[in-house]
N, C-alpha and C. Protein backbone atom coordinates (compact mmCIF):
# COMPACT_ATOMS: atom_id res chain seq x y z
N UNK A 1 2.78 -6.61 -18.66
CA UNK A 1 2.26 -7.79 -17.98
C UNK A 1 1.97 -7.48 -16.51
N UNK A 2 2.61 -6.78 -15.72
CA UNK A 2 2.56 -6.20 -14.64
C UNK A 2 1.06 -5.59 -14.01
N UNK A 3 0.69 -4.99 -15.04
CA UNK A 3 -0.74 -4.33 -14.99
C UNK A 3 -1.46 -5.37 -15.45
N UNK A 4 -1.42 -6.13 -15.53
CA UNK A 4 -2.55 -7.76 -16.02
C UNK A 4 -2.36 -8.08 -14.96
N UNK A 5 -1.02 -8.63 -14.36
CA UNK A 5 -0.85 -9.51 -12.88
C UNK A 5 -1.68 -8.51 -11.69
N UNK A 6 -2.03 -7.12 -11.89
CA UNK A 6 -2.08 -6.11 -10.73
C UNK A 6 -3.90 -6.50 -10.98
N UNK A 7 -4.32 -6.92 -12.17
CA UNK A 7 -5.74 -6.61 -13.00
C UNK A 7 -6.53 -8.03 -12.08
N UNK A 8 -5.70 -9.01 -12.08
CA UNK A 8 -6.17 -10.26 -11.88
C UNK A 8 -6.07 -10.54 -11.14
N UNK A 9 -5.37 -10.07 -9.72
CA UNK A 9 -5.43 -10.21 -8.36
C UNK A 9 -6.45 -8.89 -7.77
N UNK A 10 -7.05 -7.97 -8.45
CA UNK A 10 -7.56 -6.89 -7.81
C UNK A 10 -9.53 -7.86 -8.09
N UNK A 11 -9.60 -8.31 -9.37
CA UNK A 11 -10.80 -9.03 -9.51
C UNK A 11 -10.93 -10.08 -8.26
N UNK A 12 -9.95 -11.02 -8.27
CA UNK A 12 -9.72 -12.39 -7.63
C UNK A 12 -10.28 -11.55 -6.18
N UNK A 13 -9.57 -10.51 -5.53
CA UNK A 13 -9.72 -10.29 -4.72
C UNK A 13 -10.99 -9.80 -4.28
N UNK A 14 -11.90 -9.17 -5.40
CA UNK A 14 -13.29 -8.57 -5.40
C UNK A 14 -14.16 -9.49 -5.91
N UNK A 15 -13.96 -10.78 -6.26
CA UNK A 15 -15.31 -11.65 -6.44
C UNK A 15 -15.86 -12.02 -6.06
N UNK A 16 -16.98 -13.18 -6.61
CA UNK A 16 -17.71 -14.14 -5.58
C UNK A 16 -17.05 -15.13 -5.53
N UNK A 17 -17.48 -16.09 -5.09
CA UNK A 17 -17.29 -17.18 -4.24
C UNK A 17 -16.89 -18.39 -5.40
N UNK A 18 -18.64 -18.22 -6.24
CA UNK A 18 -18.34 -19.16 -7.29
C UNK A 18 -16.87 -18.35 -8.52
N UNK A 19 -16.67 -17.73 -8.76
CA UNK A 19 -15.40 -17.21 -9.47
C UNK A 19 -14.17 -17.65 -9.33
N UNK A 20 -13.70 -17.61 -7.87
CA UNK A 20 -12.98 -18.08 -7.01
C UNK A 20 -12.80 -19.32 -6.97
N UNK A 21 -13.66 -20.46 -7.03
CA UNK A 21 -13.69 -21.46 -7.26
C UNK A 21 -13.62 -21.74 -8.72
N UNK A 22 -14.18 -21.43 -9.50
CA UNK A 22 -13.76 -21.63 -10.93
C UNK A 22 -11.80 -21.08 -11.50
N UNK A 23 -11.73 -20.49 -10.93
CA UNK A 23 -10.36 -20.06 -11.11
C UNK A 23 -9.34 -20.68 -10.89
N UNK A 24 -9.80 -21.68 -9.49
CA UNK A 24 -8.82 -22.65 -8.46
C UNK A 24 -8.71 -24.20 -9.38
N UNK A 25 -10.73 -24.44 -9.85
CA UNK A 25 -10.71 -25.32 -10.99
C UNK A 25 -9.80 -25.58 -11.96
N UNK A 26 -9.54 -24.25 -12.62
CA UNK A 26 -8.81 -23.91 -13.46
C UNK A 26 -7.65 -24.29 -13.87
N UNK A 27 -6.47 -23.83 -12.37
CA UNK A 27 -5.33 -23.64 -12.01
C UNK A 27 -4.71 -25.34 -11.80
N UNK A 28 -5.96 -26.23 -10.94
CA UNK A 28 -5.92 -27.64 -10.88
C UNK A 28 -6.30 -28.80 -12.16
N UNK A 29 -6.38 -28.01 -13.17
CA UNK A 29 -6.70 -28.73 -14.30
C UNK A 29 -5.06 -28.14 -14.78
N UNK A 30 -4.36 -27.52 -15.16
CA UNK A 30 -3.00 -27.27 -15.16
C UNK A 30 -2.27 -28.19 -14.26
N UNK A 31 -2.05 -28.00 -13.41
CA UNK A 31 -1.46 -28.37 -12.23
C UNK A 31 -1.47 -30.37 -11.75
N UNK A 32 -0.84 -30.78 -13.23
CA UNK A 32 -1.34 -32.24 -13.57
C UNK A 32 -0.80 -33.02 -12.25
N UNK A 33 0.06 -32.66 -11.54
CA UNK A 33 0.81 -33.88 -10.71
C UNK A 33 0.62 -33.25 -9.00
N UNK A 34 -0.58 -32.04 -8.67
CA UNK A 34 -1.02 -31.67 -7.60
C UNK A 34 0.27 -31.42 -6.85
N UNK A 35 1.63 -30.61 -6.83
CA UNK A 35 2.49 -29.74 -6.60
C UNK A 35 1.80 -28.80 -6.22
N UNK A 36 1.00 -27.76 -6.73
CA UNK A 36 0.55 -26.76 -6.33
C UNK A 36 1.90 -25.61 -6.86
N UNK A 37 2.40 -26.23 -8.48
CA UNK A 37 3.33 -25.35 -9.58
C UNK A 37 2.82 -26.12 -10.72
N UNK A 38 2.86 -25.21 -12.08
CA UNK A 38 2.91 -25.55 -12.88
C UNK A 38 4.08 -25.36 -13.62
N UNK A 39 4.67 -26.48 -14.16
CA UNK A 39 6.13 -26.29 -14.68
C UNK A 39 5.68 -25.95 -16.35
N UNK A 40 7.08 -25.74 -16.88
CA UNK A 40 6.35 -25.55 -18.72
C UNK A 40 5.41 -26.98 -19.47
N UNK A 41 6.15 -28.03 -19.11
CA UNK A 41 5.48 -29.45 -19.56
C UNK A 41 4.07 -29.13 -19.37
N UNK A 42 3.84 -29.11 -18.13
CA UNK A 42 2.23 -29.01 -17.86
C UNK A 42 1.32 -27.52 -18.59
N UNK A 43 1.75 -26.49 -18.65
CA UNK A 43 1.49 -25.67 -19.44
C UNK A 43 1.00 -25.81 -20.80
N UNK A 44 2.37 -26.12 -21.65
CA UNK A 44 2.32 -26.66 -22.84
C UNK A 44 1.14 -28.23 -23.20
N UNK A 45 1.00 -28.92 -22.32
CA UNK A 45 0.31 -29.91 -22.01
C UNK A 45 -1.20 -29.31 -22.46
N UNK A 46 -1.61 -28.54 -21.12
CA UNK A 46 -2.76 -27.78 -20.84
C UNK A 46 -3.35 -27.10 -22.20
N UNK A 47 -2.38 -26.36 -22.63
CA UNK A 47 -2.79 -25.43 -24.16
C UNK A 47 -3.14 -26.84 -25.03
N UNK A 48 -2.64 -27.54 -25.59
CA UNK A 48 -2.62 -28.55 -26.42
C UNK A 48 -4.22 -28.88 -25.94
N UNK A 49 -4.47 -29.35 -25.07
CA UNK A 49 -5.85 -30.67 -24.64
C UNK A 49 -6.87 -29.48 -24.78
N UNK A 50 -6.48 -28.22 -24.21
CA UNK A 50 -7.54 -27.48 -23.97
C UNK A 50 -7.98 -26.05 -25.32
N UNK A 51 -6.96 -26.80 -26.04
CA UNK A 51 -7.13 -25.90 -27.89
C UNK A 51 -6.87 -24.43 -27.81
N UNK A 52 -5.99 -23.89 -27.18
CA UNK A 52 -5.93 -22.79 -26.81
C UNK A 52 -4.71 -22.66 -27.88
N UNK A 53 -5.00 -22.21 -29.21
CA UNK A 53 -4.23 -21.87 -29.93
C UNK A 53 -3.79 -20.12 -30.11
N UNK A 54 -2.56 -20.07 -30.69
CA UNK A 54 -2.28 -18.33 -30.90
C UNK A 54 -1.95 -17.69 -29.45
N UNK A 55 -1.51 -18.59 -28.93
CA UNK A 55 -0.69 -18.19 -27.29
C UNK A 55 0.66 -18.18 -27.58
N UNK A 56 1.39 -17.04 -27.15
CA UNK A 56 2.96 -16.81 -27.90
C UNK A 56 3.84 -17.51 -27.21
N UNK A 57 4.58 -18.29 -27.78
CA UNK A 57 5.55 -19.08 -27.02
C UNK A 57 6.08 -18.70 -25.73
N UNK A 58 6.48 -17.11 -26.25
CA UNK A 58 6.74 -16.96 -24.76
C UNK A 58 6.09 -16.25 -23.76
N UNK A 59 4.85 -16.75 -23.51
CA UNK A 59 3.80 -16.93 -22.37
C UNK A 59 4.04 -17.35 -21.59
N UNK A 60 4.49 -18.38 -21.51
CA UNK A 60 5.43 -19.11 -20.23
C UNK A 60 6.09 -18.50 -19.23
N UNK A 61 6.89 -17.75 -19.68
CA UNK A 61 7.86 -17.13 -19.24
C UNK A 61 8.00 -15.45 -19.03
N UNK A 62 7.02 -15.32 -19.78
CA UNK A 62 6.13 -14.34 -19.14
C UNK A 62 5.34 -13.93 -17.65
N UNK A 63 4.97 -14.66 -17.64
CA UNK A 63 3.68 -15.19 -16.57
C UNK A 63 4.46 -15.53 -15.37
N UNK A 64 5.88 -16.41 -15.86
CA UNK A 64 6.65 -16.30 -14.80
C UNK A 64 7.29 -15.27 -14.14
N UNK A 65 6.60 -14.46 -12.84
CA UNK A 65 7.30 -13.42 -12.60
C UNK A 65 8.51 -13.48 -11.93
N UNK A 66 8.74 -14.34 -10.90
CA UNK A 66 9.83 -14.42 -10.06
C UNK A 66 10.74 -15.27 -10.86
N UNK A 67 10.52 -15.64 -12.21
CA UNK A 67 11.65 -16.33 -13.53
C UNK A 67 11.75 -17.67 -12.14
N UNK A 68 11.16 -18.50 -11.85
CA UNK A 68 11.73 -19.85 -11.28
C UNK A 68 10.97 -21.07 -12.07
N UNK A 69 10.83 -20.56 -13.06
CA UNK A 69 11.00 -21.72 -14.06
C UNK A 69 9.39 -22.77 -14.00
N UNK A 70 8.76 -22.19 -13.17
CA UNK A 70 7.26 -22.59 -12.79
C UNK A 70 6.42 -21.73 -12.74
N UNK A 71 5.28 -22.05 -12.55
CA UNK A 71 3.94 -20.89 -11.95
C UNK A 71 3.33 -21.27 -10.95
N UNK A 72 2.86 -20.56 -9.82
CA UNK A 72 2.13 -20.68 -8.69
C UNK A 72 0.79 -20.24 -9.26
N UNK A 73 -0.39 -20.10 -8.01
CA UNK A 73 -1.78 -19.83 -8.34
C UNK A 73 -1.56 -18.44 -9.01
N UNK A 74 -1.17 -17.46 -8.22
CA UNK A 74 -1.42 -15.88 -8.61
C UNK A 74 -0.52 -16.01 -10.44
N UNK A 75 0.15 -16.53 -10.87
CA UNK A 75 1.15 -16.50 -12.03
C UNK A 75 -0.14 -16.96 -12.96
N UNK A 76 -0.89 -17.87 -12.70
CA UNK A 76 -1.88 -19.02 -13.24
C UNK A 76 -3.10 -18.26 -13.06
N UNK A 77 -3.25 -17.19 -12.28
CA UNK A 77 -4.38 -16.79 -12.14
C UNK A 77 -4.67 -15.18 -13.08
N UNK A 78 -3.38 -14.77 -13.65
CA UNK A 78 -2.78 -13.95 -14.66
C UNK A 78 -3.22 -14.36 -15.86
N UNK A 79 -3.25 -15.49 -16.17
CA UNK A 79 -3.20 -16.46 -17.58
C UNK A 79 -4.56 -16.62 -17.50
N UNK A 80 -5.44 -16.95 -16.56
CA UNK A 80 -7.14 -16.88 -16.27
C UNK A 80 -7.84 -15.77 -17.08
N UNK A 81 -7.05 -14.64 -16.22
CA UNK A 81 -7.58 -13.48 -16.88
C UNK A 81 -7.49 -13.07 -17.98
N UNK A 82 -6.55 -13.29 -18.44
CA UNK A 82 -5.88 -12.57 -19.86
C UNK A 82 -6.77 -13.44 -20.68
N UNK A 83 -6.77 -15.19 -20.16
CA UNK A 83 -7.81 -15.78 -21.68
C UNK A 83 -9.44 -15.38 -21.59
N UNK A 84 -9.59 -15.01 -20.20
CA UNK A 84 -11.54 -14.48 -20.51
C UNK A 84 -11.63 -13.14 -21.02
N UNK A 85 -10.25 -12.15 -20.47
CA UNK A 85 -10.84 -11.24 -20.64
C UNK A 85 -10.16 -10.75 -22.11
N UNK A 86 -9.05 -11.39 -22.61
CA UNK A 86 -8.21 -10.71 -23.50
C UNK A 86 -8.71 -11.02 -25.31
N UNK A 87 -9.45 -11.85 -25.12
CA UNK A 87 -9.63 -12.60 -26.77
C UNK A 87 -9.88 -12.08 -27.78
N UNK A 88 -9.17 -10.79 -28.09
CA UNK A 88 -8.42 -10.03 -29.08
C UNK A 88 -7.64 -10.00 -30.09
N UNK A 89 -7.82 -9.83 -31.30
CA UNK A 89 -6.82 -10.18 -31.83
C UNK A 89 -6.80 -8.85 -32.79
N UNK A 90 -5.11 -8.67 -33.47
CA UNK A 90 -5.61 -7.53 -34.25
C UNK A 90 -5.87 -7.63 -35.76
N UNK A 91 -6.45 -6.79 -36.15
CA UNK A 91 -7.06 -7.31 -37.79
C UNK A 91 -6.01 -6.89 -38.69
N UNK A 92 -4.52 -6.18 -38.57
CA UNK A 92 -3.57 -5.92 -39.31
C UNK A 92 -2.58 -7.26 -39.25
N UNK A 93 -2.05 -7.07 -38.52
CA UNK A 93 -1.26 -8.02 -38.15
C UNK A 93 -1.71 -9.42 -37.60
N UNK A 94 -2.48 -9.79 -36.97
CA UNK A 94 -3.38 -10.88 -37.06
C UNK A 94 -3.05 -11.26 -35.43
N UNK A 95 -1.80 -10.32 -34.75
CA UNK A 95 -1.20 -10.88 -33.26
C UNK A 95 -2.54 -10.61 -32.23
N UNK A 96 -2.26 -11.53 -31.13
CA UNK A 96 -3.06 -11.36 -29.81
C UNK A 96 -2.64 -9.76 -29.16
N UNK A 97 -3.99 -9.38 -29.03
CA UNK A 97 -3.69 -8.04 -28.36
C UNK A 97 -4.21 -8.35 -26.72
N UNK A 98 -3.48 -8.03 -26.14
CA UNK A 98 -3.07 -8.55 -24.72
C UNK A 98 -3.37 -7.49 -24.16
N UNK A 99 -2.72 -5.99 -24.15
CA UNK A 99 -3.71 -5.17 -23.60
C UNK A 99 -3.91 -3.85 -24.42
N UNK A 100 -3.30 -2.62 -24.32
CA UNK A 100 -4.00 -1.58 -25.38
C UNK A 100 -4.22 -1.56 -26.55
N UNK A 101 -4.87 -1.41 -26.89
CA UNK A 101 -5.23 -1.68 -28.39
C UNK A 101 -5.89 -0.39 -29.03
N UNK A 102 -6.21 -0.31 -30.35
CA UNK A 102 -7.24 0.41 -31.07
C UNK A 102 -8.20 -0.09 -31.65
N UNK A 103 -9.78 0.78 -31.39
CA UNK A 103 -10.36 0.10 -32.12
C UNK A 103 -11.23 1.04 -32.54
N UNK A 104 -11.81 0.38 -33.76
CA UNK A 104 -12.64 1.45 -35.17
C UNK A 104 -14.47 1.87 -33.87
N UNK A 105 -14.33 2.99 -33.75
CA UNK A 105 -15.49 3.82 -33.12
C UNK A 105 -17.13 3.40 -33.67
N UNK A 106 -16.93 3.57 -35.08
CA UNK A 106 -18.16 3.19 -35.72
C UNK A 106 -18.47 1.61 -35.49
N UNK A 107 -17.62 0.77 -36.03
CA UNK A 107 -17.80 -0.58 -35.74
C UNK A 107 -18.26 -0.80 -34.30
N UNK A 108 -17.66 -0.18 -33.00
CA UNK A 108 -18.18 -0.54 -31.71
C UNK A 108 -19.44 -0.13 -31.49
N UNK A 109 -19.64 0.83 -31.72
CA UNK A 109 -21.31 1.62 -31.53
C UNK A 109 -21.85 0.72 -32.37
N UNK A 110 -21.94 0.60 -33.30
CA UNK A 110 -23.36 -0.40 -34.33
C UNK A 110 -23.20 -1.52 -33.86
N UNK A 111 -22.45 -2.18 -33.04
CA UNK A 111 -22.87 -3.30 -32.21
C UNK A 111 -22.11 -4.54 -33.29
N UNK A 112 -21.42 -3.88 -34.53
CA UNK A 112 -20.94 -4.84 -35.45
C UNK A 112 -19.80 -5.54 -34.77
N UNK A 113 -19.28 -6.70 -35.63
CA UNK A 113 -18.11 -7.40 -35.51
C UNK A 113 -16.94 -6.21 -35.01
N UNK A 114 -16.04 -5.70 -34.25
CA UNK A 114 -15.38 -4.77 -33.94
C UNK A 114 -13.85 -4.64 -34.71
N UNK A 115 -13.45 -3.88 -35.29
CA UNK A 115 -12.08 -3.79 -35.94
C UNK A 115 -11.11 -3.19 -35.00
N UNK A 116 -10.31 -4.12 -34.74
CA UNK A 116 -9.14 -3.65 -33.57
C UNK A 116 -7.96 -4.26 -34.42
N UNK A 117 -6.85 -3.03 -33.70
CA UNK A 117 -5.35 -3.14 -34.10
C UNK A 117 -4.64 -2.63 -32.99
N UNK A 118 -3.51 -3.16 -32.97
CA UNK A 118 -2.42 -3.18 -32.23
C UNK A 118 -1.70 -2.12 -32.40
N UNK A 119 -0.84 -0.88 -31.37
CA UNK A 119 -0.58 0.41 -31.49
C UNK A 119 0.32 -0.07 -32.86
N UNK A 120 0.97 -0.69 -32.98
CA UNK A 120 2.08 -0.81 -34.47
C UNK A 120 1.26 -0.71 -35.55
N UNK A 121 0.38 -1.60 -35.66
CA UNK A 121 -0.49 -1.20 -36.90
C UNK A 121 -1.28 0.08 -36.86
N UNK A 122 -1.92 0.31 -35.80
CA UNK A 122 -2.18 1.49 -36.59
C UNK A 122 -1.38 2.80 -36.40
N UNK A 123 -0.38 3.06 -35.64
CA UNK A 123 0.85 3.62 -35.79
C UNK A 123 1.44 4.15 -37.48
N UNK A 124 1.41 2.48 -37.47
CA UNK A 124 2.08 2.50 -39.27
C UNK A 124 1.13 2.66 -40.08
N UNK A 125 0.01 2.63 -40.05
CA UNK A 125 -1.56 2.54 -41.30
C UNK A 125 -1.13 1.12 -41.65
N UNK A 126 -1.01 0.03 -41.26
CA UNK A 126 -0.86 -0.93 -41.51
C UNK A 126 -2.28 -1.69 -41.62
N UNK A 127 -2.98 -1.43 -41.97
CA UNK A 127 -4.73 -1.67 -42.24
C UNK A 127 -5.56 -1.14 -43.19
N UNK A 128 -6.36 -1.77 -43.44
CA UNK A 128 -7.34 -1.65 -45.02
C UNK A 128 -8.96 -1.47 -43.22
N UNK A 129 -9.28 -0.49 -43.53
CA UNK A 129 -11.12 0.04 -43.36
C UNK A 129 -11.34 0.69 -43.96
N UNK A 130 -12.46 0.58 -43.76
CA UNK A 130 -13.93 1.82 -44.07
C UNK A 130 -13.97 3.06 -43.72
N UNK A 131 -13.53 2.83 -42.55
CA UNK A 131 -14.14 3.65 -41.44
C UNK A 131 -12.57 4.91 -40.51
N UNK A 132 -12.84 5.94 -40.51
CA UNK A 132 -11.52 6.59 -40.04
C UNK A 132 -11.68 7.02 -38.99
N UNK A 133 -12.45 6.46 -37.73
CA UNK A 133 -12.07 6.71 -36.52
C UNK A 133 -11.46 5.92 -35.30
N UNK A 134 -10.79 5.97 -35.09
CA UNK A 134 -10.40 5.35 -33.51
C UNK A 134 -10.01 5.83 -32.69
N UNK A 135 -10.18 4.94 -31.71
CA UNK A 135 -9.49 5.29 -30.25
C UNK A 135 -8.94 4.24 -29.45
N UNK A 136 -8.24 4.74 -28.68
CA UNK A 136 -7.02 3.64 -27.58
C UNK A 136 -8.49 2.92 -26.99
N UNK A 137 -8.29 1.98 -26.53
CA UNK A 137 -9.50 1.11 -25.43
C UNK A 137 -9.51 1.87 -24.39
N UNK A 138 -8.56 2.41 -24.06
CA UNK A 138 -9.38 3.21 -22.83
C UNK A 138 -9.77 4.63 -22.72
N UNK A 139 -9.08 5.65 -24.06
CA UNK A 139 -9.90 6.54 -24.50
C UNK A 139 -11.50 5.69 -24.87
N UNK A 140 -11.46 4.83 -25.82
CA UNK A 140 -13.00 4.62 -25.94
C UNK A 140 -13.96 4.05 -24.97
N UNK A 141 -13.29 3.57 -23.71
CA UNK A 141 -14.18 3.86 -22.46
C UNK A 141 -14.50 4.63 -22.24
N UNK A 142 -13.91 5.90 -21.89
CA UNK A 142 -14.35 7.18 -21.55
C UNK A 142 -14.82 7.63 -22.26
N UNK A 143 -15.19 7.57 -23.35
CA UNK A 143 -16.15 8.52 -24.36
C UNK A 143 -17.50 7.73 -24.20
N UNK A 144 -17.41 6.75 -24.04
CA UNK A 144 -18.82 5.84 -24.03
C UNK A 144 -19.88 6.59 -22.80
N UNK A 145 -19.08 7.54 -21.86
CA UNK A 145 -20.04 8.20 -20.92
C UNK A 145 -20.58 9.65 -22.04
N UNK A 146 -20.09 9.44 -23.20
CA UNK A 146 -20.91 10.58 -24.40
C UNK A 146 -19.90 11.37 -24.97
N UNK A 147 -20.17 11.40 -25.94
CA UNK A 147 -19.50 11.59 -27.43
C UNK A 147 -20.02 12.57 -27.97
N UNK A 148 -19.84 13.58 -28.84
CA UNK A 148 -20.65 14.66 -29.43
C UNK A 148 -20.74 13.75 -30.77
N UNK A 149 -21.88 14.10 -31.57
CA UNK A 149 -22.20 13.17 -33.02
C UNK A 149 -21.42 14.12 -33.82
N UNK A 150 -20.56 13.38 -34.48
CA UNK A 150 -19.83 13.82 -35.44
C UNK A 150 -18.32 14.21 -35.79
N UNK A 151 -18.08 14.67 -33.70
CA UNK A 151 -16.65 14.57 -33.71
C UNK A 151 -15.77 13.61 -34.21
N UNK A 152 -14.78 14.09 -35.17
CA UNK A 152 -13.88 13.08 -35.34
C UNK A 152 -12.43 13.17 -34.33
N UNK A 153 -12.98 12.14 -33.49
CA UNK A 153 -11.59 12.66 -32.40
C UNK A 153 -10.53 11.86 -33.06
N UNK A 154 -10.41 10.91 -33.83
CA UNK A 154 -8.94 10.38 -34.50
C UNK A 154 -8.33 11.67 -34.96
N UNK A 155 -8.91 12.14 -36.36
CA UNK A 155 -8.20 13.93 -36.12
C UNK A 155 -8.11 14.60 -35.27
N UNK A 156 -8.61 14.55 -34.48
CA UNK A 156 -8.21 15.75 -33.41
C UNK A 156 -6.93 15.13 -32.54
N UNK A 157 -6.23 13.49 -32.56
CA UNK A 157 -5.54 13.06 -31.75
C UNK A 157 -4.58 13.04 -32.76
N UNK A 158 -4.46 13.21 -34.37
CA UNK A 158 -3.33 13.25 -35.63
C UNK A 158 -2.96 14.61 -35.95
N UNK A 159 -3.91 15.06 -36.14
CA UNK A 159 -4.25 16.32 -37.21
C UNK A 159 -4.55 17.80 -35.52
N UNK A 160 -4.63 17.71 -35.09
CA UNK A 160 -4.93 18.99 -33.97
C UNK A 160 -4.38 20.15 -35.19
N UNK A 161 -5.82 21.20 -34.93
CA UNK A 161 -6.33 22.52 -35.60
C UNK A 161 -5.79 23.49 -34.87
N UNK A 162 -5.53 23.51 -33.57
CA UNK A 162 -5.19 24.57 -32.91
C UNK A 162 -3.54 24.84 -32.20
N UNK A 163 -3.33 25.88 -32.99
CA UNK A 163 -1.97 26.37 -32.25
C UNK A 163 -1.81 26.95 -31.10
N UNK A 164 -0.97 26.04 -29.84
CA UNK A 164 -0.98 26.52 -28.44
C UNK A 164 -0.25 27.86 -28.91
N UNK A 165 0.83 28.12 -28.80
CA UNK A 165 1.97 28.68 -28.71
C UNK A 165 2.40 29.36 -29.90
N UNK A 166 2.55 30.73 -30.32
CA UNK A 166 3.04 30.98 -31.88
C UNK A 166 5.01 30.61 -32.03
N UNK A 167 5.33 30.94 -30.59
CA UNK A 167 7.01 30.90 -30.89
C UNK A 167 7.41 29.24 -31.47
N UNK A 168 8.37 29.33 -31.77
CA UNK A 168 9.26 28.25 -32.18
C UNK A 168 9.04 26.62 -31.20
N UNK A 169 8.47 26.04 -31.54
CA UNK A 169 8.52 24.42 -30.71
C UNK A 169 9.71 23.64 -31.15
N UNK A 170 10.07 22.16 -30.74
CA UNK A 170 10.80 21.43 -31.07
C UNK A 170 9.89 20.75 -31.80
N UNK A 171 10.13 19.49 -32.21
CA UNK A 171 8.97 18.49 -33.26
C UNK A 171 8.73 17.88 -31.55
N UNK A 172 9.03 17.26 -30.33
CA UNK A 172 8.53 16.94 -29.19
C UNK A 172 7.76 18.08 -28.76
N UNK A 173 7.94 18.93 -28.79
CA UNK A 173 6.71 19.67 -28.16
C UNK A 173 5.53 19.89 -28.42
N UNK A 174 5.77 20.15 -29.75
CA UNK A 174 4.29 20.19 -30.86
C UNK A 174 3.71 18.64 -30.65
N UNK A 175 4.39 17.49 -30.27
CA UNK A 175 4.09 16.25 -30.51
C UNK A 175 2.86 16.69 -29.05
N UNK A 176 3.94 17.29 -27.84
CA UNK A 176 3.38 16.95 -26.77
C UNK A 176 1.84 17.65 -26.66
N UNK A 177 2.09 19.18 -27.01
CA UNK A 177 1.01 20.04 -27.29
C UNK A 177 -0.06 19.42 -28.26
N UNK A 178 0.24 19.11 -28.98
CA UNK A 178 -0.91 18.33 -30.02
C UNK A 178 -1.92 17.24 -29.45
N UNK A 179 -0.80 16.29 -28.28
CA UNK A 179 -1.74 15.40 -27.39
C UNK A 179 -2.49 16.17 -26.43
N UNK A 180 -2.19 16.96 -25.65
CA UNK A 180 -2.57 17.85 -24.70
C UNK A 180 -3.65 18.41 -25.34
N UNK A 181 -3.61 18.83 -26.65
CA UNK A 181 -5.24 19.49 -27.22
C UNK A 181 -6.14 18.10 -27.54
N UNK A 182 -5.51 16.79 -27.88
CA UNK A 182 -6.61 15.81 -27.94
C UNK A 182 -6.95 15.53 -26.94
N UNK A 183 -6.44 15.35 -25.48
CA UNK A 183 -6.48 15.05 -24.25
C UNK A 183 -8.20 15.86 -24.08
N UNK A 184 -8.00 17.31 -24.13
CA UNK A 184 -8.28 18.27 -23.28
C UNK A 184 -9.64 18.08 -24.44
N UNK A 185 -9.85 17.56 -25.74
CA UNK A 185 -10.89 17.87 -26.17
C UNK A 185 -11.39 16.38 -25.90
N UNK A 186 -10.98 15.61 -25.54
CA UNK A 186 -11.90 14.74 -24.59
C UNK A 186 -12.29 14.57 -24.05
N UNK A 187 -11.30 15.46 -22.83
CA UNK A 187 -12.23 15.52 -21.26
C UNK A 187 -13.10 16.44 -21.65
N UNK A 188 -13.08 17.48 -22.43
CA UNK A 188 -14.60 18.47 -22.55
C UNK A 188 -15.55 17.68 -23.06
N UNK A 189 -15.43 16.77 -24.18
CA UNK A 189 -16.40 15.92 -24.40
C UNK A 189 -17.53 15.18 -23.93
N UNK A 190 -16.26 14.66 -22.81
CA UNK A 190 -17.01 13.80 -21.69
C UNK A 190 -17.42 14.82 -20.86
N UNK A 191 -17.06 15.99 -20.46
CA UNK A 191 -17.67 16.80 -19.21
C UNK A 191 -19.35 17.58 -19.90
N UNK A 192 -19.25 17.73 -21.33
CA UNK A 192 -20.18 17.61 -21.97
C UNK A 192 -21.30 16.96 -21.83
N UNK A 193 -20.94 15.78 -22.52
CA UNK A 193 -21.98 14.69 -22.07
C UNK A 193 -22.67 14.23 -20.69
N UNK A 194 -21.85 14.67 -19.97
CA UNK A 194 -22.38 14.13 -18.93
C UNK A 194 -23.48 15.21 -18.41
N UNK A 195 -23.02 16.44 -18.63
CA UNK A 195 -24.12 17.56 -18.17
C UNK A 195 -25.39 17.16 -18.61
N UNK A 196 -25.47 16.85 -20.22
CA UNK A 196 -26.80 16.39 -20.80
C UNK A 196 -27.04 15.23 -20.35
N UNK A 197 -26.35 14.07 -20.40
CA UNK A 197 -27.20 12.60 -20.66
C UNK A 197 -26.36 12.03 -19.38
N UNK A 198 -27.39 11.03 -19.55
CA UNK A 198 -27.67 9.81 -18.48
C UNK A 198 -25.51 8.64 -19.01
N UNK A 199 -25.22 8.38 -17.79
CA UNK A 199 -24.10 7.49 -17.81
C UNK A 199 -25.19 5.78 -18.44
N UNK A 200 -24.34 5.11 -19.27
CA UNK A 200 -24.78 4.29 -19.84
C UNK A 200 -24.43 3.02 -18.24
């Protein structure tokens, strides 16, 4: 949550004018009795009128960082962000994905409906696709500056082909070495792409 609260004061702080004002809108449509806090009543209130269903109970209290049992603007301005920017959900488990997630490579490129899961599901194979590639959301940012056609980087981030080291590993090292070769065949990817093609 920390990195959402850090996400939504770094925007707030870089917008326009009208944003800023829509945000404050926002915070004062909560904020039923003009305190300038929103206690849980008014929260719970707010979700109800404003249909904001599949918000986890404990959102509340979440959001509350300093735990005083209310929210100020910046707490309220956390909850802004997370509902424009977060509206995620995962297709295994059906929970709100709030922030890292996975999602199916092919589905994002064809511009289709997108198949995303939550690290547990696909951790566990807890999902029925088509399709056998993914990546973290922010590995699949960075590939979006270019991708080689055909790589399957999900294997290369499960399955890694190449042995660093012949001596003896622990099962953590091989874990670590195995990421370190998916790591490293991404950044070549992207250092790839970029030599040839244009940044999207």
């Amino acid at each position: 949550m920390e990195e959402l609260r850090s996400a939504s004061m770094a925007y707030y702080k870089n917008s326009s004018q009208n944003f800023k004002e829509a945000a404050n809108r926002f915070f004062q449509s909560m904020d039923t009795n003009g305190d300038r806090r929103v206690n849980s009543a008014e929260f719970a209130r707010f979700l109800q009128q404003k249909g904001y269903t599949g918000i986890d109970p404990n959102m509340f209290g979440q959001l509350d960082a300093n735990g005083d049992g209310e929210l100020d603007f910046n707490e309220v301005l956390t909850f802004y962000y997370i509902v424009k920017t977060r509206g995620l959900w995962c297709n295994g488990c059906h929970g709100r994905l709030p922030g890292l997630h996975f999602s199916c490579v092919i589905c994002f490129e064809n511009g289709s409906n997108s198949f995303d899961l939550c690290s547990s599901c696909y951790g566990n194979r807890k999902f029925n696709h088509h399709h056998n590639i993914f990546l973290d959301s922010f590995v699949l940012l960075r590939s979006k500056r270019g991708r080689s056609p055909g790589l399957d980087v999900n294997l290369a981030l499960t399955q890694p082909q190449l042995q660093l080291q012949p001596h003896n590993h622990s099962n953590w090292e091989r874990f670590f070495d195995a990421m370190e070769v998916a790591l490293g065949l991404g950044n070549l990817v992207t250092i790839a792409a970029l030599s040839g093609c244009s940044i999207m």
